[in-house]
Protein backbone atom coordinates (compact mmCIF):
# COMPACT_ATOMS: atom_id res chain seq x y z
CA UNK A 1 -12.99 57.46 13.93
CA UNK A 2 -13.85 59.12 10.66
CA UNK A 3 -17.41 59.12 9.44
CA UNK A 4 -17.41 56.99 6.66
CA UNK A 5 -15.95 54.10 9.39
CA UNK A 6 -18.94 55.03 11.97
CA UNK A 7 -21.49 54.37 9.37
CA UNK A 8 -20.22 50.96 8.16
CA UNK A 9 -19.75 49.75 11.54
CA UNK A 10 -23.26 50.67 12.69
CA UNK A 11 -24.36 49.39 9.44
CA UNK A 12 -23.04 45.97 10.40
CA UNK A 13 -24.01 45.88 13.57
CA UNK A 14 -27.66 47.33 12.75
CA UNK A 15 -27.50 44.15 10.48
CA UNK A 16 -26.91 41.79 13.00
CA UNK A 17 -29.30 43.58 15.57
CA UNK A 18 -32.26 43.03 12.51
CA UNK A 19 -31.24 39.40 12.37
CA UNK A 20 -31.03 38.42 15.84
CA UNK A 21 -34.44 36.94 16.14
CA UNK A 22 -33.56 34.52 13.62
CA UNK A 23 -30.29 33.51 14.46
CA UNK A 24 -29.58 29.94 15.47
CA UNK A 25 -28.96 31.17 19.41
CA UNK A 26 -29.59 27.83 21.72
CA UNK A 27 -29.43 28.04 25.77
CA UNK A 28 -27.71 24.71 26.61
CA UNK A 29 -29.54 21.83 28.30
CA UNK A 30 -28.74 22.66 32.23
CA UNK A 31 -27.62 19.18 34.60
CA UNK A 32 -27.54 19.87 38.36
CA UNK A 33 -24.63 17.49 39.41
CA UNK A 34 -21.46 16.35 37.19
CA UNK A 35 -22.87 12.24 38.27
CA UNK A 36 -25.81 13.41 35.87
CA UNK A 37 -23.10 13.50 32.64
CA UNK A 38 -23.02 9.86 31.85
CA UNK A 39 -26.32 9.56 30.97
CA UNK A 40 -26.39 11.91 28.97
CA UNK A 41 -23.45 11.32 27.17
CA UNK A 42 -24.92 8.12 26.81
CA UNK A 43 -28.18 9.46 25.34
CA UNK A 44 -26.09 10.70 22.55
CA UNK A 45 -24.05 7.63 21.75
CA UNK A 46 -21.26 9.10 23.14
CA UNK A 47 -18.92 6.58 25.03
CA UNK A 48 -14.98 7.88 25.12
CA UNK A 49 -15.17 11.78 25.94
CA UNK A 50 -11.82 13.91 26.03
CA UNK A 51 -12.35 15.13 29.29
CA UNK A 52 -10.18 18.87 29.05
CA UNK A 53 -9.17 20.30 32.82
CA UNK A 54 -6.40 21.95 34.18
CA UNK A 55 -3.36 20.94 36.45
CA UNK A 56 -4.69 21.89 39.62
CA UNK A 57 -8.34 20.88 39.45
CA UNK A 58 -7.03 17.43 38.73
CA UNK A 59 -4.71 17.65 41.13
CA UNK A 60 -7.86 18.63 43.72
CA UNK A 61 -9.37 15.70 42.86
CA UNK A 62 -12.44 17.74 41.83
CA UNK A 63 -13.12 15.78 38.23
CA UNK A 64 -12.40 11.98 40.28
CA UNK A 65 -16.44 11.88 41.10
CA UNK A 66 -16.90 12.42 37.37
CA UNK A 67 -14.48 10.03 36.06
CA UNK A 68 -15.48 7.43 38.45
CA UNK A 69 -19.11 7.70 37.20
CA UNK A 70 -18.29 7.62 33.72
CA UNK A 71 -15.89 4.70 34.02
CA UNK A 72 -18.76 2.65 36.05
CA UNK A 73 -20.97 3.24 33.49
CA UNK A 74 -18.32 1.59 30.89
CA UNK A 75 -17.14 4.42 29.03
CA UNK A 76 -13.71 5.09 28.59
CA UNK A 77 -12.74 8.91 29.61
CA UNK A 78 -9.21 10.27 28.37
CA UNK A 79 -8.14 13.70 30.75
CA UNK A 80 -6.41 16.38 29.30
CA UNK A 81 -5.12 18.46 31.95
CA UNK A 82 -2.87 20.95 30.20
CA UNK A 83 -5.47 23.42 29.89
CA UNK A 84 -3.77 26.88 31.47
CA UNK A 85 -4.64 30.45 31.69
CA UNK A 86 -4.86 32.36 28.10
CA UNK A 87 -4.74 28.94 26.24
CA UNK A 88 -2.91 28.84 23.47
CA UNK A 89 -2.80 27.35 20.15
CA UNK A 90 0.18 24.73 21.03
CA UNK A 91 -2.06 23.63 24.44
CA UNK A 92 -5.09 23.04 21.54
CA UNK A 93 -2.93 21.29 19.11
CA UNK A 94 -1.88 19.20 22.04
CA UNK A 95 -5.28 17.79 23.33
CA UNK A 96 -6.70 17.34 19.58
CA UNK A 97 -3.65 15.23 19.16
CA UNK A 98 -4.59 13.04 21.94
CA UNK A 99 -8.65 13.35 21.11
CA UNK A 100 -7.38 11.89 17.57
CA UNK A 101 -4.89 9.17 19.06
CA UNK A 102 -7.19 8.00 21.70
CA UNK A 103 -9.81 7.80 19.17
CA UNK A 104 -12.52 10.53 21.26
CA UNK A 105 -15.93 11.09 20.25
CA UNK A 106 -17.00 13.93 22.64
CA UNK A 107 -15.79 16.65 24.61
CA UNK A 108 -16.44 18.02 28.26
CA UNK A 109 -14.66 20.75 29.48
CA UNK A 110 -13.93 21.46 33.31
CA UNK A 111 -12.87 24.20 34.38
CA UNK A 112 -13.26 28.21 34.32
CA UNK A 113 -12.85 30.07 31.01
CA UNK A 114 -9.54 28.58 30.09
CA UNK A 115 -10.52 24.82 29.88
CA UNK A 116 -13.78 25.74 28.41
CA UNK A 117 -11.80 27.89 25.76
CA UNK A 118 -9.73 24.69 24.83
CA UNK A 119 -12.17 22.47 24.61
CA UNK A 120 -14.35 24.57 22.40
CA UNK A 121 -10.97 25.07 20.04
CA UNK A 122 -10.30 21.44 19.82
CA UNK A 123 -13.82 20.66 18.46
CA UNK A 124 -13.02 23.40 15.84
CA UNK A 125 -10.13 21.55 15.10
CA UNK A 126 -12.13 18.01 14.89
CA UNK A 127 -14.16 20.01 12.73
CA UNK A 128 -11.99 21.70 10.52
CA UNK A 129 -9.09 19.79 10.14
CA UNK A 130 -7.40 21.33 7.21
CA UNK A 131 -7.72 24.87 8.93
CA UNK A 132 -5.88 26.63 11.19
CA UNK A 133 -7.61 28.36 14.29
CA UNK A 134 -5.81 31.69 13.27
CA UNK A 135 -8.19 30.66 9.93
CA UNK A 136 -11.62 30.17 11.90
CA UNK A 137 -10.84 33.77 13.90
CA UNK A 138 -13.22 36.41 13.38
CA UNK A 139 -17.08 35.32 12.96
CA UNK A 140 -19.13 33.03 11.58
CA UNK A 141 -16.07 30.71 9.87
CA UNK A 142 -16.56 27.48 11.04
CA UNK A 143 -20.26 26.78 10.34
CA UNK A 144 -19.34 22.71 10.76
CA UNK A 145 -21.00 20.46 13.99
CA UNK A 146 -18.22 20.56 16.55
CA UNK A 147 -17.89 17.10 18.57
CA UNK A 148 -20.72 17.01 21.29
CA UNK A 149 -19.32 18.96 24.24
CA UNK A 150 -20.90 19.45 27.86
CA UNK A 151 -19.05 22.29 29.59
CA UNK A 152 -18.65 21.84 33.74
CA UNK A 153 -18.10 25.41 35.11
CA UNK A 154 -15.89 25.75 38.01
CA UNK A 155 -15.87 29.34 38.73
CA UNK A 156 -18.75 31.84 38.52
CA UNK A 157 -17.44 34.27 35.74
CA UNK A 158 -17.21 33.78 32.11
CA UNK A 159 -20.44 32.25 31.56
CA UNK A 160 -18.36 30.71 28.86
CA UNK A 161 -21.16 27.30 29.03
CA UNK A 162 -23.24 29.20 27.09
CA UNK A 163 -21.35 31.60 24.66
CA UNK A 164 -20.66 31.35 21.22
CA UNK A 165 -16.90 32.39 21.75
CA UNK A 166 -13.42 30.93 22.00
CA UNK A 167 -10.51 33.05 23.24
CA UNK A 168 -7.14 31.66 21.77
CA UNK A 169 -3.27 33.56 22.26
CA UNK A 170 -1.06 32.85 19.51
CA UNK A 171 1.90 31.33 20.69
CA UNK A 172 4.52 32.70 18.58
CA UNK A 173 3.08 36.40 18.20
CA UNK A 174 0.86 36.28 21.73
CA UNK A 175 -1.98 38.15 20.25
CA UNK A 176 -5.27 37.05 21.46
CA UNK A 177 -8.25 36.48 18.89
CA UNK A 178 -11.56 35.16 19.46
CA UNK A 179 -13.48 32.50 17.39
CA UNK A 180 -17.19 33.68 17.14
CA UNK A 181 -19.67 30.89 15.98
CA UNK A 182 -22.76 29.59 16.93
CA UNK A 183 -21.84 25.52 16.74
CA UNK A 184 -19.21 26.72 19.60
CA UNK A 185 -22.45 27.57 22.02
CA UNK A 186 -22.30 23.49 24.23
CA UNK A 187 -25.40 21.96 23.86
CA UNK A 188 -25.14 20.91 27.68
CA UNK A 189 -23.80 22.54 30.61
CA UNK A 190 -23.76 21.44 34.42
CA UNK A 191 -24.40 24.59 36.76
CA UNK A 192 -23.40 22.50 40.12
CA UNK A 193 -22.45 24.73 43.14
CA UNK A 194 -20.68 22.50 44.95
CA UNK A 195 -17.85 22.87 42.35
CA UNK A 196 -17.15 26.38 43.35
CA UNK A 197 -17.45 26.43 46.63
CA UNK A 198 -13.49 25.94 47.41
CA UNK A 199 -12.33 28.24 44.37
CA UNK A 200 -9.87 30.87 46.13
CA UNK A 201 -10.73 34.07 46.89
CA UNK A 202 -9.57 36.31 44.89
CA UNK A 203 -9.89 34.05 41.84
CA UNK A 204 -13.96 34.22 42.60
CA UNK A 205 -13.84 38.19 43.21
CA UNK A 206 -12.17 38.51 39.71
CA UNK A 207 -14.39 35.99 37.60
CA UNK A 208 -17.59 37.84 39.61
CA UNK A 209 -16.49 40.89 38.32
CA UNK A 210 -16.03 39.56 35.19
CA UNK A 211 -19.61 38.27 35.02
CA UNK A 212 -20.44 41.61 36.04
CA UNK A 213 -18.36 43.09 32.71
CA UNK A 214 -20.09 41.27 30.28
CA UNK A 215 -23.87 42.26 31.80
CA UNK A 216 -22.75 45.66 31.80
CA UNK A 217 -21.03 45.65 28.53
CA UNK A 218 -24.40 43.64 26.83
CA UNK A 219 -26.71 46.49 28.47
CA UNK A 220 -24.85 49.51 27.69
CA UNK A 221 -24.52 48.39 23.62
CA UNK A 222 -26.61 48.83 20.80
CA UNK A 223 -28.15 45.23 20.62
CA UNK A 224 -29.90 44.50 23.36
CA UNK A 225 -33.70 43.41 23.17
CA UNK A 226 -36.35 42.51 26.21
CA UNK A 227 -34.56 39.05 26.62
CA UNK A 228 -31.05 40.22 27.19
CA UNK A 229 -31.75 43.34 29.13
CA UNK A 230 -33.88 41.66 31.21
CA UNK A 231 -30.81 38.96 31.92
CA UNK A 232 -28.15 41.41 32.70
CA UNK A 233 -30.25 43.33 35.20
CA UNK A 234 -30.68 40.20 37.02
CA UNK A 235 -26.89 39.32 36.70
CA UNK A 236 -26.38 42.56 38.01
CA UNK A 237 -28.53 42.95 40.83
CA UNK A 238 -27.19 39.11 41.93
CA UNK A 239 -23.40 40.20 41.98
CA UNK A 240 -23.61 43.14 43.88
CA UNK A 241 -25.97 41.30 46.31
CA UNK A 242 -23.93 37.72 46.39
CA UNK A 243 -20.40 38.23 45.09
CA UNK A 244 -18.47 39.63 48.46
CA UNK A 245 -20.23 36.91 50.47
CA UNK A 246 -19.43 34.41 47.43
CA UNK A 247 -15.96 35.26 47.58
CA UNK A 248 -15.31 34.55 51.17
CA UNK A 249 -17.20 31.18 51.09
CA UNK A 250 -19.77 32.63 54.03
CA UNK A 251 -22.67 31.05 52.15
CA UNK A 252 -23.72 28.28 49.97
CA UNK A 253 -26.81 30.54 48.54
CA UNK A 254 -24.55 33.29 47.74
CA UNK A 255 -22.39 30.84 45.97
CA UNK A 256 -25.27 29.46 43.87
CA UNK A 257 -26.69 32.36 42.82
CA UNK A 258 -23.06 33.63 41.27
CA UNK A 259 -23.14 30.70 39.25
CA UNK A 260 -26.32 31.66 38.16
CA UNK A 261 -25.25 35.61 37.56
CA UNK A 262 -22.44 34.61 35.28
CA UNK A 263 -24.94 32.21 33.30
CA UNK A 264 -27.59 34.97 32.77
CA UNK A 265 -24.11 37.09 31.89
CA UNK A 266 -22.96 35.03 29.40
CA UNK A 267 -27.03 34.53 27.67
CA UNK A 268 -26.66 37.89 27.77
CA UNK A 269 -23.57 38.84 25.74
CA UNK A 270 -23.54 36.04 23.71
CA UNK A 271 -26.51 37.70 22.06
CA UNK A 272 -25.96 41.32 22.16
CA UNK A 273 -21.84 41.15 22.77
CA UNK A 274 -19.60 43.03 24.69
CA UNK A 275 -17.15 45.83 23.95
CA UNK A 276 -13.69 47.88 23.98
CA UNK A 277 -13.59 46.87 27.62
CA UNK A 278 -13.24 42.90 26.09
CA UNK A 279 -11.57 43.92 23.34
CA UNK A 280 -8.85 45.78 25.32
CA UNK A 281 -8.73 42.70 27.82
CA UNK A 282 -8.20 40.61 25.43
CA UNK A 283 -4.81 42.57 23.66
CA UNK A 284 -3.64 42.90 27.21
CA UNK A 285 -3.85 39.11 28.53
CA UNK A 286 -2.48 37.70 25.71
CA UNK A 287 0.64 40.08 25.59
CA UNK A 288 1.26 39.99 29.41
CA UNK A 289 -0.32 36.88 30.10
CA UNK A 290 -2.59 38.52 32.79
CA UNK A 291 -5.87 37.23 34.08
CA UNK A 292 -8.82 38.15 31.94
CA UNK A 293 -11.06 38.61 34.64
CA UNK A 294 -8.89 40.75 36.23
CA UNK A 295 -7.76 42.74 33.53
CA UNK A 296 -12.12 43.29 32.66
CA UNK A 297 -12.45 44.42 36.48
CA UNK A 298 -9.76 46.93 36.39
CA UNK A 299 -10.95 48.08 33.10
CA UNK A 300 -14.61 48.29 33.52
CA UNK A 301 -15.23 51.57 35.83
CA UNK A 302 -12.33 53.23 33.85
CA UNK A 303 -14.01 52.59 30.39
CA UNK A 304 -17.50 53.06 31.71
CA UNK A 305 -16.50 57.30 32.51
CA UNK A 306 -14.87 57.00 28.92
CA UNK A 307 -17.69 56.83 27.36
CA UNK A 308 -19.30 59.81 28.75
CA UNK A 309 -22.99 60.52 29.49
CA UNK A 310 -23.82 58.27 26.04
CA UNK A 311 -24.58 55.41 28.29
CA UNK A 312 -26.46 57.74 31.66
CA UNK A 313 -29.26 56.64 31.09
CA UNK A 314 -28.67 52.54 30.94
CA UNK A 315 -26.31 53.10 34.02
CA UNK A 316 -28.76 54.48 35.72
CA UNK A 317 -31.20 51.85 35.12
CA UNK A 318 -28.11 49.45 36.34
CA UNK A 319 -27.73 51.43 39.33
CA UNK A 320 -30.79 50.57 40.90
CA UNK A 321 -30.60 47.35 39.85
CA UNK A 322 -28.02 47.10 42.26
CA UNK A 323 -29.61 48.91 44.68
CA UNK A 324 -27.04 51.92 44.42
CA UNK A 325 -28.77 55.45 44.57
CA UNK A 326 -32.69 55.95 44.65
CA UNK A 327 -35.20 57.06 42.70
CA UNK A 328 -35.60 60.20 41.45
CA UNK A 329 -31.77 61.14 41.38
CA UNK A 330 -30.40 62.43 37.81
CA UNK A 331 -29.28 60.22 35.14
CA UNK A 332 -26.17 61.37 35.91
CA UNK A 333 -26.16 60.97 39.46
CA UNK A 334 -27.17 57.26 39.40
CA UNK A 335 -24.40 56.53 36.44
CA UNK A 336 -21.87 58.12 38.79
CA UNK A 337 -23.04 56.20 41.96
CA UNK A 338 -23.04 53.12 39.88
CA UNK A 339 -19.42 53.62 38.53
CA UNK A 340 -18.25 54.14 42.19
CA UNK A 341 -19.93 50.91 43.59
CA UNK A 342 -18.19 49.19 40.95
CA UNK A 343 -14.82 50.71 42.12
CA UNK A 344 -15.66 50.04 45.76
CA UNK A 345 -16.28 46.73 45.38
CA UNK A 346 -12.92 45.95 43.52
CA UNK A 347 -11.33 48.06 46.22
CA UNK A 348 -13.28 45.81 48.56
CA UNK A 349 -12.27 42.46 46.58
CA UNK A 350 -8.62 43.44 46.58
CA UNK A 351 -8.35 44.37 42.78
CA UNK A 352 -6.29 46.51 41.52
CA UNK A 353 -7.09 50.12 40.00
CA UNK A 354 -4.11 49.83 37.54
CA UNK A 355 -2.74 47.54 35.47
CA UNK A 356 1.56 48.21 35.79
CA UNK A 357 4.25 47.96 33.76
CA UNK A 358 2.00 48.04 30.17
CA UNK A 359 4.89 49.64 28.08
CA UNK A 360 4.25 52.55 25.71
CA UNK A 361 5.95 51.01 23.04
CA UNK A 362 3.49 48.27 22.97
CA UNK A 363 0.59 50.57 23.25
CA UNK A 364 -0.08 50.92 18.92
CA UNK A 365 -0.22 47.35 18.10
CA UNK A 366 -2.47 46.32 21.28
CA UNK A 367 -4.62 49.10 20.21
CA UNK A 368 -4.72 47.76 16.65
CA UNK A 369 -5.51 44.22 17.84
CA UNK A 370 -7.95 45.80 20.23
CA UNK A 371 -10.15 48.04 16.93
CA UNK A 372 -10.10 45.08 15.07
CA UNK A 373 -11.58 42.92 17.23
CA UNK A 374 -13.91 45.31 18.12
CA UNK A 375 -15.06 47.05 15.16
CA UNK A 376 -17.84 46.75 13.53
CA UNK A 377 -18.46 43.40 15.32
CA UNK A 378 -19.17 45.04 18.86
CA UNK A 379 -22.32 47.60 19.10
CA UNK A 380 -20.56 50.00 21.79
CA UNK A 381 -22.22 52.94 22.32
CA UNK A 382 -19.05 55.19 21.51
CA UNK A 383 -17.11 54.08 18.06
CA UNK A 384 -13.41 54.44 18.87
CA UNK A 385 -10.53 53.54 16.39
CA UNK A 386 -7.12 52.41 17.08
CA UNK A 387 -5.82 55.72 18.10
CA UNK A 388 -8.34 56.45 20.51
CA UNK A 389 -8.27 53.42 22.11
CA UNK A 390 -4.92 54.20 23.37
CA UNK A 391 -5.87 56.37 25.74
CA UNK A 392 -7.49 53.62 27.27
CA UNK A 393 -3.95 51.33 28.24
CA UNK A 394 -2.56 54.76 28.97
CA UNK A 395 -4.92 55.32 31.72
CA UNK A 396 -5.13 51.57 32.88
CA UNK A 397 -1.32 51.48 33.06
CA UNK A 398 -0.81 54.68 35.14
């Protein structure tokens, strides 16, 4: 990246860094049990919610409790269930259509990353109905009320309950862009453990390593104050403590406190943001359809040595968080040690080291989508432009 590029991005994101104190950053009010949402739904006049899901949690039964509660207390629930991996902008159009029809006045989203996605789009769209959500891409476009939403996680990963961020693939050109704004962040969310406890396996190993991406991308960048530091240390040391036990369902604690490492993760990043590891996720599950959480996992160890001894220090700092190395070790040492836990434990989790078949020819314009979602938006702690991200799907695709 040339220098005149370096200096505007960190002049942006030294902007955003001065005004984060002030920014309008809310944690959502937290409900132990989805039998608590009627209430509150109630509370805020709220009586025929668009309930968004996908095929097989609805298939599982797992949102019948809910409905059932809502429906006793008179309200009249509509389900959406079309929500799928990488949602795109058809699957939105498709739920606001029936939000409008059914005549919907709220929103509660069920599900991991992709429901939560959709829902957040489709109160963007009963926001802003003359625009497009290719229109509201980018940051800070939307800046109407979205519908009131309360956002049910049912994995322990994107810590999307508490974000600021929609992910939405364009279905004609599949490229992935993210709406950033802060009427997006649900002013309720349901942290209930019970709801993850029968997620498959590998599905929680790659959404735990995916809460473990965005503490470790919020640390490492050039945004971070006491508050978010002090979350993604404690997402970090609860992963590597919880998430193998997590992911084979040995115990309930384990369980809980992964739901409770992605929500810290998510606090976290929604205030000081991720980086290229996201941004190259993001280009790579939307052309290949791939699952983000997996994609981040492979990605994070191989990105983390990318960027050199820049970010020693902070992975050091991680490292014993995790309780990987000891004291008095180098810098150095500790980053190293903490780069190989990470790989063990994907190694351990049964996730890939590679990411196949990414095709050469593809590699320029993923890399383009990848620098401009990136820069100057994401503080990383090593600026990178299009051409030097490449090197990155070279060496995830070998």
């Amino acid at each position: 990246m040339n220098p005149f590029e370096k200096v505007y991005c960190r002049l942006f994101q030294g902007a955003f860094r001065l005004a984060l104190p002030v920014l309008p950053y809310r944690d959502p009010k937290i409900l132990e049990h989805v039998t608590d949402i009627p209430a509150q739904l109630s509370a805020q006049g709220k009586f025929c919610p668009l309930l968004v899901t996908d095929s097989q949690i609805n298939a599982l039964g797992l949102t019948k409790p809910l409905e059932e509660a809502l429906t006793k207390q008179g309200m009249d629930v509509v389900v959406f269930d079309g929500a799928k991996p990488n949602p795109t902008t058809g699957m939105v159009e498709r739920a606001y259509e029936l939000y409008k029809e059914r005549g919907c006045d709220s929103l509660i989203a069920f599900g991991g990353g992709s429901p939560m996605d959709c829902a957040k789009a489709v109160g963007v769209r009963v926001a802003r109905p003359r625009k497009t959500l290719g229109q509201m891409a980018g940051i800070l476009k939307v800046w109407h009320k979205l519908p009131y939403l309360i956002a049910v996680p049912t994995t322990a990963g994107t810590g999307s309950e508490t974000t600021l961020a929609a992910v939405i693939v364009d279905d004609k050109t599949r490229h992935k862009y993210v709406i950033n704004d802060f009427f997006l962040i649900p002013p309720c969310a349901v942290l209930d453990p019970q709801l993850i406890h029968t997620l498959p396996a590998h599905l929680m190993a790659a959404t735990g390593i995916d809460a473990l991406t965005h503490a470790v991308e919020a640390y490492i960048g050039r945004s971070t104050n006491q508050h978010t530091r002090r979350d993604a240390e404690e997402a970090t040391r609860l992963v590597f403590a919880n998430l193998k036990q997590a992911a084979a369902h040995e115990s309930a604690e384990a369980e809980a406190a992964m739901l409770r490492a992605a929500h810290l993760a998510g606090r976290a990043f929604t205030r000081s943001y991720v980086g290229y590891i996201h941004a190259v996720s993001h280009s790579l599950s939307g052309k290949y359809d791939l699952p983000h959480g997996q994609t981040n996992a492979t990605l994070l160890p191989m990105v983390l040595e990318m960027y050199g001894d820049k970010i020693h220090k902070k992975l050091a700092k991680l490292a014993l968080c995790a309780g990987v190395g000891q004291e008095g070790q180098s810098e150095a040492e500790l980053a190293g040690a903490f780069i190989a836990a990470i790989r063990k434990l994907n190694d351990e989790l049964g996730i890939p080291r590679t990411i196949p078949n990414i095709r050469e020819e593809d590699i320029p314009a993923l890399a383009k989508y990848a620098a401009h979602e990136g820069n100057p938006l994401y503080p990383v702690p090593v600026l990178w432009n299009a051409r030097e991200l490449e090197e990155i799907y070279r060496k995830a695709g070998k």
